[in-house]
PDB file of N, CA and C in Angstrom:
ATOM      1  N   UNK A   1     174.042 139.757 122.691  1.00  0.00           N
ATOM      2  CA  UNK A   1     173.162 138.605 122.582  1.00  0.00           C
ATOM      3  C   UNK A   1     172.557 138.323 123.964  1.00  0.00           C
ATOM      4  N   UNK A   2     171.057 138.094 124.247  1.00  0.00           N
ATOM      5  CA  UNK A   2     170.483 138.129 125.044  1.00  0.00           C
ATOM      6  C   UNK A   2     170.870 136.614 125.717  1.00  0.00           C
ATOM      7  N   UNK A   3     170.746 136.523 127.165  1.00  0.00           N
ATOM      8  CA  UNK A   3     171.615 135.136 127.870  1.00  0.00           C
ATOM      9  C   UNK A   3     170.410 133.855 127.283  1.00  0.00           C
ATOM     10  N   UNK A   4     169.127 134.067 126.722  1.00  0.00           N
ATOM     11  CA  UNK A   4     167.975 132.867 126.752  1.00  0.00           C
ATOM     12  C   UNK A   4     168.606 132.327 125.434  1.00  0.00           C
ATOM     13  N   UNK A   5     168.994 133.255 124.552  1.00  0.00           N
ATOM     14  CA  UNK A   5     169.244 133.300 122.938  1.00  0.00           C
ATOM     15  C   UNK A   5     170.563 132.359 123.185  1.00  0.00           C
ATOM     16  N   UNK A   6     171.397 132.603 124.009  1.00  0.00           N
ATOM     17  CA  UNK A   6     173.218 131.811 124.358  1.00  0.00           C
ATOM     18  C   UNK A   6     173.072 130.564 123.910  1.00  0.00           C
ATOM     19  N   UNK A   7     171.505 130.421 125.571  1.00  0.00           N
ATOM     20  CA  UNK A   7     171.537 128.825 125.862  1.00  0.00           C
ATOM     21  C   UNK A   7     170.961 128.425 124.832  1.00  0.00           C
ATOM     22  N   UNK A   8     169.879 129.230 124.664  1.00  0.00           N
ATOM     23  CA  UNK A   8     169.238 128.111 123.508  1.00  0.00           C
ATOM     24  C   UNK A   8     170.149 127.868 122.127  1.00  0.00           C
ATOM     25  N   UNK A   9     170.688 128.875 122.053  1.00  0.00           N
ATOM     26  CA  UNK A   9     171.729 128.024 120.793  1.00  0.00           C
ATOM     27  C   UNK A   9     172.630 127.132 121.539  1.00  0.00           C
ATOM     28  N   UNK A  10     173.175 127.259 122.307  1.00  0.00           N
ATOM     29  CA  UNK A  10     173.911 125.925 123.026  1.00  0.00           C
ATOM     30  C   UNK A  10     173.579 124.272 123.293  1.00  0.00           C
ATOM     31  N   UNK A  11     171.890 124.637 123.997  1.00  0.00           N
ATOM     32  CA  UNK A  11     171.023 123.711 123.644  1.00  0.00           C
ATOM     33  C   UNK A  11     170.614 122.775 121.987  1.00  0.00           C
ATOM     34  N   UNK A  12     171.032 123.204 121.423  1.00  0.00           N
ATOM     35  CA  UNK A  12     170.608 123.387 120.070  1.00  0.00           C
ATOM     36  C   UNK A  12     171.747 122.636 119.561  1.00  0.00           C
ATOM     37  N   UNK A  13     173.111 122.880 119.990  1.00  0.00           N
ATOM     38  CA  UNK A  13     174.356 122.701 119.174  1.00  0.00           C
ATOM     39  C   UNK A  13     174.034 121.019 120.034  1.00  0.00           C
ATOM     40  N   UNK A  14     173.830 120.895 121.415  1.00  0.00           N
ATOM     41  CA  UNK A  14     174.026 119.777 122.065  1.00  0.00           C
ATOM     42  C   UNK A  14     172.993 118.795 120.958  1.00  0.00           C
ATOM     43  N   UNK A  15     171.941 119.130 120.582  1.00  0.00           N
ATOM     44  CA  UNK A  15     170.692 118.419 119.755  1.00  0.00           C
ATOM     45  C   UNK A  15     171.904 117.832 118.429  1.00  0.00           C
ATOM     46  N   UNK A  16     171.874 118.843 118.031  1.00  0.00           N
ATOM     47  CA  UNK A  16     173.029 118.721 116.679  1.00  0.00           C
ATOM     48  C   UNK A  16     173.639 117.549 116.829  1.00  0.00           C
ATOM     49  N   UNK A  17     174.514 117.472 117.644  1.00  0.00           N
ATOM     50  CA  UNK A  17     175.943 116.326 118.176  1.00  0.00           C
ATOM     51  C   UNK A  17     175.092 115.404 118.273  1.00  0.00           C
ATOM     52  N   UNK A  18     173.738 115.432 119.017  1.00  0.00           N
ATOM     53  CA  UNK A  18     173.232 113.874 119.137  1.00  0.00           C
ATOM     54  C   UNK A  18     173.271 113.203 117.832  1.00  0.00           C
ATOM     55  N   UNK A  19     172.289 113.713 116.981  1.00  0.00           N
ATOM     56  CA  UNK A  19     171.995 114.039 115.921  1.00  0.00           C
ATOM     57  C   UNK A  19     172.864 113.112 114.919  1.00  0.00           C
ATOM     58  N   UNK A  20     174.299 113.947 114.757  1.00  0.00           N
ATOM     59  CA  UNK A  20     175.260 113.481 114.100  1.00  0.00           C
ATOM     60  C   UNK A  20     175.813 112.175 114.612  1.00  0.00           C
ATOM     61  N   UNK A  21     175.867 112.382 115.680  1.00  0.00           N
ATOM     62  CA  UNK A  21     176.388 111.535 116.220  1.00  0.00           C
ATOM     63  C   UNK A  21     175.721 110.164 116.216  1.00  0.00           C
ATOM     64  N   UNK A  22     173.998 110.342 116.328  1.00  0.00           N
ATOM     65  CA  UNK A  22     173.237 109.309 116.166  1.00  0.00           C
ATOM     66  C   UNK A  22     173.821 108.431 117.779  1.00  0.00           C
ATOM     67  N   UNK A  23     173.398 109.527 118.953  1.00  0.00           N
ATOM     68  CA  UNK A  23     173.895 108.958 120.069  1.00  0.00           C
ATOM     69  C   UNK A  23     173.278 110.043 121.333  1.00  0.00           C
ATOM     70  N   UNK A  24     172.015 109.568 121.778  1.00  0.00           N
ATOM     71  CA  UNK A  24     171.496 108.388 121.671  1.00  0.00           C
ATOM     72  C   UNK A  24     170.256 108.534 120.419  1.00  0.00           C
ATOM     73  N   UNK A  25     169.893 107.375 119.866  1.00  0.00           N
ATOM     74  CA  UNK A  25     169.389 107.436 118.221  1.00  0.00           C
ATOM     75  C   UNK A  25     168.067 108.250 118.848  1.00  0.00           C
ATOM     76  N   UNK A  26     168.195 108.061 119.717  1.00  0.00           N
ATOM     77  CA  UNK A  26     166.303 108.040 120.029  1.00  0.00           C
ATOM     78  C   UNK A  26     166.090 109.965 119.586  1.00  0.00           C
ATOM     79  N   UNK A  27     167.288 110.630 119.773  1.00  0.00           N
ATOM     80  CA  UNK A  27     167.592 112.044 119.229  1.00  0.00           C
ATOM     81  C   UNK A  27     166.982 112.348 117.731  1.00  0.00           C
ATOM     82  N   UNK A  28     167.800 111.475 117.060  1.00  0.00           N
ATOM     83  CA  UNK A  28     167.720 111.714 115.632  1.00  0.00           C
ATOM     84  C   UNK A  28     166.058 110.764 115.172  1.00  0.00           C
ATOM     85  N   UNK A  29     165.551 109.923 115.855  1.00  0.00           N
ATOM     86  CA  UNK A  29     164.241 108.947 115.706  1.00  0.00           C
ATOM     87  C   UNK A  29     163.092 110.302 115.741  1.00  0.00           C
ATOM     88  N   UNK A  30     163.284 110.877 117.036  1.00  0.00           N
ATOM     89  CA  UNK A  30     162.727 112.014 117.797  1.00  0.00           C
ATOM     90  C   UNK A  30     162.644 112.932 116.769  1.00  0.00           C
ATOM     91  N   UNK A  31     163.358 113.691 115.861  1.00  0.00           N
ATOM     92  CA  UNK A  31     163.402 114.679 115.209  1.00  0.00           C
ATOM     93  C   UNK A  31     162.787 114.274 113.533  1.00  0.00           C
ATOM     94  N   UNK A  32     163.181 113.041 113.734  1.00  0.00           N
ATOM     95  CA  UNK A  32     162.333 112.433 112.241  1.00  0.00           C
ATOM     96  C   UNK A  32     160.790 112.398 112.158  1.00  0.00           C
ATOM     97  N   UNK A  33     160.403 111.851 113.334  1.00  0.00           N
ATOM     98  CA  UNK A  33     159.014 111.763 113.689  1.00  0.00           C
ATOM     99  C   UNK A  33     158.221 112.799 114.073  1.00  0.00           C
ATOM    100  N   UNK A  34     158.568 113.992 114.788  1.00  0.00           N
ATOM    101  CA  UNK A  34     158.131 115.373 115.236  1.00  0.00           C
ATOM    102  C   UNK A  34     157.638 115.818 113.651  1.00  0.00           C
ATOM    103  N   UNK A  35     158.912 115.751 112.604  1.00  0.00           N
ATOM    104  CA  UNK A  35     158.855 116.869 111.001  1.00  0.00           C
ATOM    105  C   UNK A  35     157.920 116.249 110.683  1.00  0.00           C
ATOM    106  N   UNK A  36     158.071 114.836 110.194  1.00  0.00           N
ATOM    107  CA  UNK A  36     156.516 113.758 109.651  1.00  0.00           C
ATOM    108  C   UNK A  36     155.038 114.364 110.123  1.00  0.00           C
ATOM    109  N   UNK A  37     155.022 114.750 111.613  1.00  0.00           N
ATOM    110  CA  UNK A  37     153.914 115.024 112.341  1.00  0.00           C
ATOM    111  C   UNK A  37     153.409 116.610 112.370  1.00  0.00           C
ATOM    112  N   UNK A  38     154.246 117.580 111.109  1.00  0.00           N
ATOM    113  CA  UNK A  38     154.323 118.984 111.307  1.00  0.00           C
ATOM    114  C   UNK A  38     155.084 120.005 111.719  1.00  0.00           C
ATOM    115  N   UNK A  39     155.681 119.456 112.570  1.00  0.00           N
ATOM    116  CA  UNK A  39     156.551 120.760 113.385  1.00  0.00           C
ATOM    117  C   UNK A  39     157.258 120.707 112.606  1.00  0.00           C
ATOM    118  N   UNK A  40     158.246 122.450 112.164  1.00  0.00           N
ATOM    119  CA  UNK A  40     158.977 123.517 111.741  1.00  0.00           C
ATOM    120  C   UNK A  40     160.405 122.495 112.471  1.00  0.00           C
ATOM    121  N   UNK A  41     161.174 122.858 111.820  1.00  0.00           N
ATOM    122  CA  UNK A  41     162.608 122.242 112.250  1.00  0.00           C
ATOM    123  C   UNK A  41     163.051 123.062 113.416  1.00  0.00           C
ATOM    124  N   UNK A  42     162.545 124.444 113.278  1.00  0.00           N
ATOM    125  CA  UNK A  42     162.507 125.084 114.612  1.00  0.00           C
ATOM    126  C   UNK A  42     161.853 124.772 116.016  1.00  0.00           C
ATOM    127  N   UNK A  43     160.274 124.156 115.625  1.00  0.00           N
ATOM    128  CA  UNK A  43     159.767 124.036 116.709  1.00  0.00           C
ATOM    129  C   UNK A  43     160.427 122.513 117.139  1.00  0.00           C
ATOM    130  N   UNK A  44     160.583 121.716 116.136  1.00  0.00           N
ATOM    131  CA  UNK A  44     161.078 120.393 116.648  1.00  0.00           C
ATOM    132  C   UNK A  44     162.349 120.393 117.919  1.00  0.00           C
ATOM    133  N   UNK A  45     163.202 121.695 117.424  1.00  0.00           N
ATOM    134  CA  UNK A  45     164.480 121.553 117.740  1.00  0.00           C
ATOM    135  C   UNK A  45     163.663 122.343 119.786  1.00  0.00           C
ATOM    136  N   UNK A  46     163.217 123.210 119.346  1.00  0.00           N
ATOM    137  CA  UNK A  46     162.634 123.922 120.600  1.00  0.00           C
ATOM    138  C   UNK A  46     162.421 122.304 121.706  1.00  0.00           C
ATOM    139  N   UNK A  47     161.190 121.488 120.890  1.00  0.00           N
ATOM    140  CA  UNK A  47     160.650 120.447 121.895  1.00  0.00           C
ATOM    141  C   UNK A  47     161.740 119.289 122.483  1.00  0.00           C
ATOM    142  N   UNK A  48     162.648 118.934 121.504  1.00  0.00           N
ATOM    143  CA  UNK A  48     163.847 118.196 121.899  1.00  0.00           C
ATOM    144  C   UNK A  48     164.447 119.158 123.298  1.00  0.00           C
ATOM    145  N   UNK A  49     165.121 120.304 123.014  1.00  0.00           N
ATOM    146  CA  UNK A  49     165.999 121.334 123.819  1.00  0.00           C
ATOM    147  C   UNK A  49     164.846 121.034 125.236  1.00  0.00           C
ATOM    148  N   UNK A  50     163.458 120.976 125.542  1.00  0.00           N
ATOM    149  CA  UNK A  50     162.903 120.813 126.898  1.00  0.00           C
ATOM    150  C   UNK A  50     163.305 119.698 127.100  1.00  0.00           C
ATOM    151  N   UNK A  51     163.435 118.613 126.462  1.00  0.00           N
ATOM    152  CA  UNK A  51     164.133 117.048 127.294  1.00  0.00           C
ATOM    153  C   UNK A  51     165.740 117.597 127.442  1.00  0.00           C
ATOM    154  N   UNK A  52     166.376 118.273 126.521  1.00  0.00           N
ATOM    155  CA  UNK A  52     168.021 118.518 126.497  1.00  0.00           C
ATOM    156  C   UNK A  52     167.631 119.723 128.068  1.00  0.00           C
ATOM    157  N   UNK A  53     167.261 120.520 128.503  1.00  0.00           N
ATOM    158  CA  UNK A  53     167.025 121.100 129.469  1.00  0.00           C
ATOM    159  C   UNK A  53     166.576 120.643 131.011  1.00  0.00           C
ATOM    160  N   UNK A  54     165.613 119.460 131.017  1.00  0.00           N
ATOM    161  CA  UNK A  54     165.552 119.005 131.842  1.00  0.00           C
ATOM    162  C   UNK A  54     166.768 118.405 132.492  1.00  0.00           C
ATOM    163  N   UNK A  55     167.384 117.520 131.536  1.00  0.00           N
ATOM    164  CA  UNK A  55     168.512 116.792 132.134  1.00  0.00           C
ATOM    165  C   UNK A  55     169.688 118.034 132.860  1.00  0.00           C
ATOM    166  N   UNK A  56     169.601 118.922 132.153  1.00  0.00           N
ATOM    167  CA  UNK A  56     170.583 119.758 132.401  1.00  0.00           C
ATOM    168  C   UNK A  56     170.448 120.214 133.378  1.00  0.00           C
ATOM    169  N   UNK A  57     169.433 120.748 133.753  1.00  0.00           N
ATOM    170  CA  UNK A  57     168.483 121.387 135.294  1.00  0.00           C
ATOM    171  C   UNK A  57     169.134 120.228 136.347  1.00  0.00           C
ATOM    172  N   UNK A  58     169.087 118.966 135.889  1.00  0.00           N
ATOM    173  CA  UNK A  58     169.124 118.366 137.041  1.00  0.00           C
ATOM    174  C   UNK A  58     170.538 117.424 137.581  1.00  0.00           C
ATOM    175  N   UNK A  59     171.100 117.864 136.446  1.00  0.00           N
ATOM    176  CA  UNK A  59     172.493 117.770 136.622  1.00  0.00           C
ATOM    177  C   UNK A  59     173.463 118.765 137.583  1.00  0.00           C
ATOM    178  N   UNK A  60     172.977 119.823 136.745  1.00  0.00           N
ATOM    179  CA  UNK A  60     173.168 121.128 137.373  1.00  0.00           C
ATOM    180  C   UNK A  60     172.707 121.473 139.237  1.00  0.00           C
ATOM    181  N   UNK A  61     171.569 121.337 139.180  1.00  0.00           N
ATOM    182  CA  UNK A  61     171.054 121.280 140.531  1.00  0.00           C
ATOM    183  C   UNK A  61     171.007 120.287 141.781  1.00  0.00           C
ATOM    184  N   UNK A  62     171.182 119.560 141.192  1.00  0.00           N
ATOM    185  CA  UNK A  62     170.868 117.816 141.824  1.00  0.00           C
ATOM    186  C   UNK A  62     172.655 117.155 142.165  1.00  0.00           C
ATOM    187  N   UNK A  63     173.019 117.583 140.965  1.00  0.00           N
ATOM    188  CA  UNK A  63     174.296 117.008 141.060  1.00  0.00           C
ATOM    189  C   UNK A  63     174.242 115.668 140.222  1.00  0.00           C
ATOM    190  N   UNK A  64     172.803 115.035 139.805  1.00  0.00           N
ATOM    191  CA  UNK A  64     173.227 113.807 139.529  1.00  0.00           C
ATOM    192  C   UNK A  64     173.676 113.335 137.838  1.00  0.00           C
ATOM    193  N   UNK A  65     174.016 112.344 137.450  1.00  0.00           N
ATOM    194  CA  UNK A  65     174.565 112.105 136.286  1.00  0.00           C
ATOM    195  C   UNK A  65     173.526 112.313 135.460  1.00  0.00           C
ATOM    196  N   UNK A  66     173.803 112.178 134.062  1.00  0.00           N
ATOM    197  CA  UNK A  66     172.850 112.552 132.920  1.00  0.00           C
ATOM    198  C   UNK A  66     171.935 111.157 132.734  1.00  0.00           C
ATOM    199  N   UNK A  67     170.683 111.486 132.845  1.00  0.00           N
ATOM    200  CA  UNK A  67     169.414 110.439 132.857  1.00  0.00           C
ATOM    201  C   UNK A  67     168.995 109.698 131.596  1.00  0.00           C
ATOM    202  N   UNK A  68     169.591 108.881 130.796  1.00  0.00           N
ATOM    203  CA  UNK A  68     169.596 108.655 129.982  1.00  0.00           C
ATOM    204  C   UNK A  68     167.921 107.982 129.502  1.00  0.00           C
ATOM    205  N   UNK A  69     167.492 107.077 130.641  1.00  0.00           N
ATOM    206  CA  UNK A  69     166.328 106.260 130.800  1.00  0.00           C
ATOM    207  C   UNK A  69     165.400 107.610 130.500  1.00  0.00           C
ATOM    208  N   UNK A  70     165.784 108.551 131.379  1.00  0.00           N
ATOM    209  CA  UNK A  70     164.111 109.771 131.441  1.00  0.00           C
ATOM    210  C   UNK A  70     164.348 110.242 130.184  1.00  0.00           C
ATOM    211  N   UNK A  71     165.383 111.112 129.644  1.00  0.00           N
ATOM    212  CA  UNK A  71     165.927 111.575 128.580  1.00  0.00           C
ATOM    213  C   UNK A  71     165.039 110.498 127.302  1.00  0.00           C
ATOM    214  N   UNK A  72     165.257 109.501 127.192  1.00  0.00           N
ATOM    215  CA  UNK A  72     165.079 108.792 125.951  1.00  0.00           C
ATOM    216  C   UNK A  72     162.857 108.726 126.215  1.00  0.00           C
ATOM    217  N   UNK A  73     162.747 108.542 127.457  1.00  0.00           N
ATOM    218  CA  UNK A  73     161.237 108.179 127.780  1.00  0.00           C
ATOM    219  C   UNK A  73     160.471 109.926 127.598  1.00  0.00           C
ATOM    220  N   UNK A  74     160.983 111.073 128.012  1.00  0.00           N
ATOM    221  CA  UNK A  74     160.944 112.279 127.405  1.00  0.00           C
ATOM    222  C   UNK A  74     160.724 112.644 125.902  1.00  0.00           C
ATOM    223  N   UNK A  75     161.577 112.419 125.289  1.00  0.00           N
ATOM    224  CA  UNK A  75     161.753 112.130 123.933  1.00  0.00           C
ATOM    225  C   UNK A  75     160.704 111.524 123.209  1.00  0.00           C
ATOM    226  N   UNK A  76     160.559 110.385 123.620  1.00  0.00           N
ATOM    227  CA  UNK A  76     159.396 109.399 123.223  1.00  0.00           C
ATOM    228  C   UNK A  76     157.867 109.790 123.438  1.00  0.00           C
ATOM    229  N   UNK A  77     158.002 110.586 124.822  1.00  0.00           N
ATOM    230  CA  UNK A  77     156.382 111.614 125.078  1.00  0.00           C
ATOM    231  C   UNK A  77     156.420 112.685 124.060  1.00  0.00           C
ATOM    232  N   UNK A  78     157.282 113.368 123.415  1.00  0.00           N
ATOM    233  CA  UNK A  78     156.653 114.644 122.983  1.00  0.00           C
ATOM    234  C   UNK A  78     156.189 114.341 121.716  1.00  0.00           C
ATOM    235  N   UNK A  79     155.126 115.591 121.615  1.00  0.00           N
ATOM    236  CA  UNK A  79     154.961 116.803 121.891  1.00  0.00           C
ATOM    237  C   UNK A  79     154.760 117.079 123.267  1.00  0.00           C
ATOM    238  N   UNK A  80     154.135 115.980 123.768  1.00  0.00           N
ATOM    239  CA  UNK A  80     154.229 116.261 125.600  1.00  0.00           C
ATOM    240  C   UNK A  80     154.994 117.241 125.976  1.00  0.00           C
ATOM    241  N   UNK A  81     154.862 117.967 126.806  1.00  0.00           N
ATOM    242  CA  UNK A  81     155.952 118.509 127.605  1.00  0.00           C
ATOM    243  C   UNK A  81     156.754 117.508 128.990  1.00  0.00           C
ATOM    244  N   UNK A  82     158.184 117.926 128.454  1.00  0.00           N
ATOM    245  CA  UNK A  82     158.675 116.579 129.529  1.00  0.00           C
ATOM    246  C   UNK A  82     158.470 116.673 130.945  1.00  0.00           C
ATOM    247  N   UNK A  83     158.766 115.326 131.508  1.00  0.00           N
ATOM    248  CA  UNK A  83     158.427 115.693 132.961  1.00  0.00           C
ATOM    249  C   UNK A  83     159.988 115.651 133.626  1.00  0.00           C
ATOM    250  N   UNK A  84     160.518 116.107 135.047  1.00  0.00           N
ATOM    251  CA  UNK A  84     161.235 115.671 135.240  1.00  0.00           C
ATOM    252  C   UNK A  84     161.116 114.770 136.901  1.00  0.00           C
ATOM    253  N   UNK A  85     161.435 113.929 136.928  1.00  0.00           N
ATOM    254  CA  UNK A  85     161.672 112.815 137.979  1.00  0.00           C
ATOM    255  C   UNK A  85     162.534 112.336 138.672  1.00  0.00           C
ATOM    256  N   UNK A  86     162.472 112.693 140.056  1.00  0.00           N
ATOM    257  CA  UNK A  86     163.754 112.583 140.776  1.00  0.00           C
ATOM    258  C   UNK A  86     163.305 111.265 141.563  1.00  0.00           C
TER     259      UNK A  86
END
């Protein structure tokens, strides 16, 4: 299995948990409103995974905690592509 294919199912499983979890809602709001508007449950899940990626990038790199404020304001832009803001 190719390493892009890993993350992105990893990415994917993290979407899931929000999801279920309904935490934070703005996840499961996000994925209701994308299908209404067209996107494939695939592409939806793709545009969520760039906000689930950003945070991760900058957790990862930055060191800092998970951005809940950008994360949810991300979410709320797409189809946008997210931004990230340090």
């Amino acid at each position: 299995m190719e390493i892009n294919t890993i993350m992105r199912e990893q990415i994917f499983q993290v979407i899931k948990n929000q999801i279920k979890q309904n935490d934070p809602p703005e996840t499961k709001l996000t994925s209701e409103r994308l299908r209404k508007e067209g996107f494939s449950k695939f592409e939806t899940k793709q545009l969520i995974g760039q906000c689930v990626a950003v945070e991760l990038f900058n957790v990862m790199k930055y060191k800092e905690p998970f951005n809940l404020e950008r994360y949810t304001k991300n979410l709320l832009g797409l189809p946008k592509e997210p931004f990230e803001e340090n």
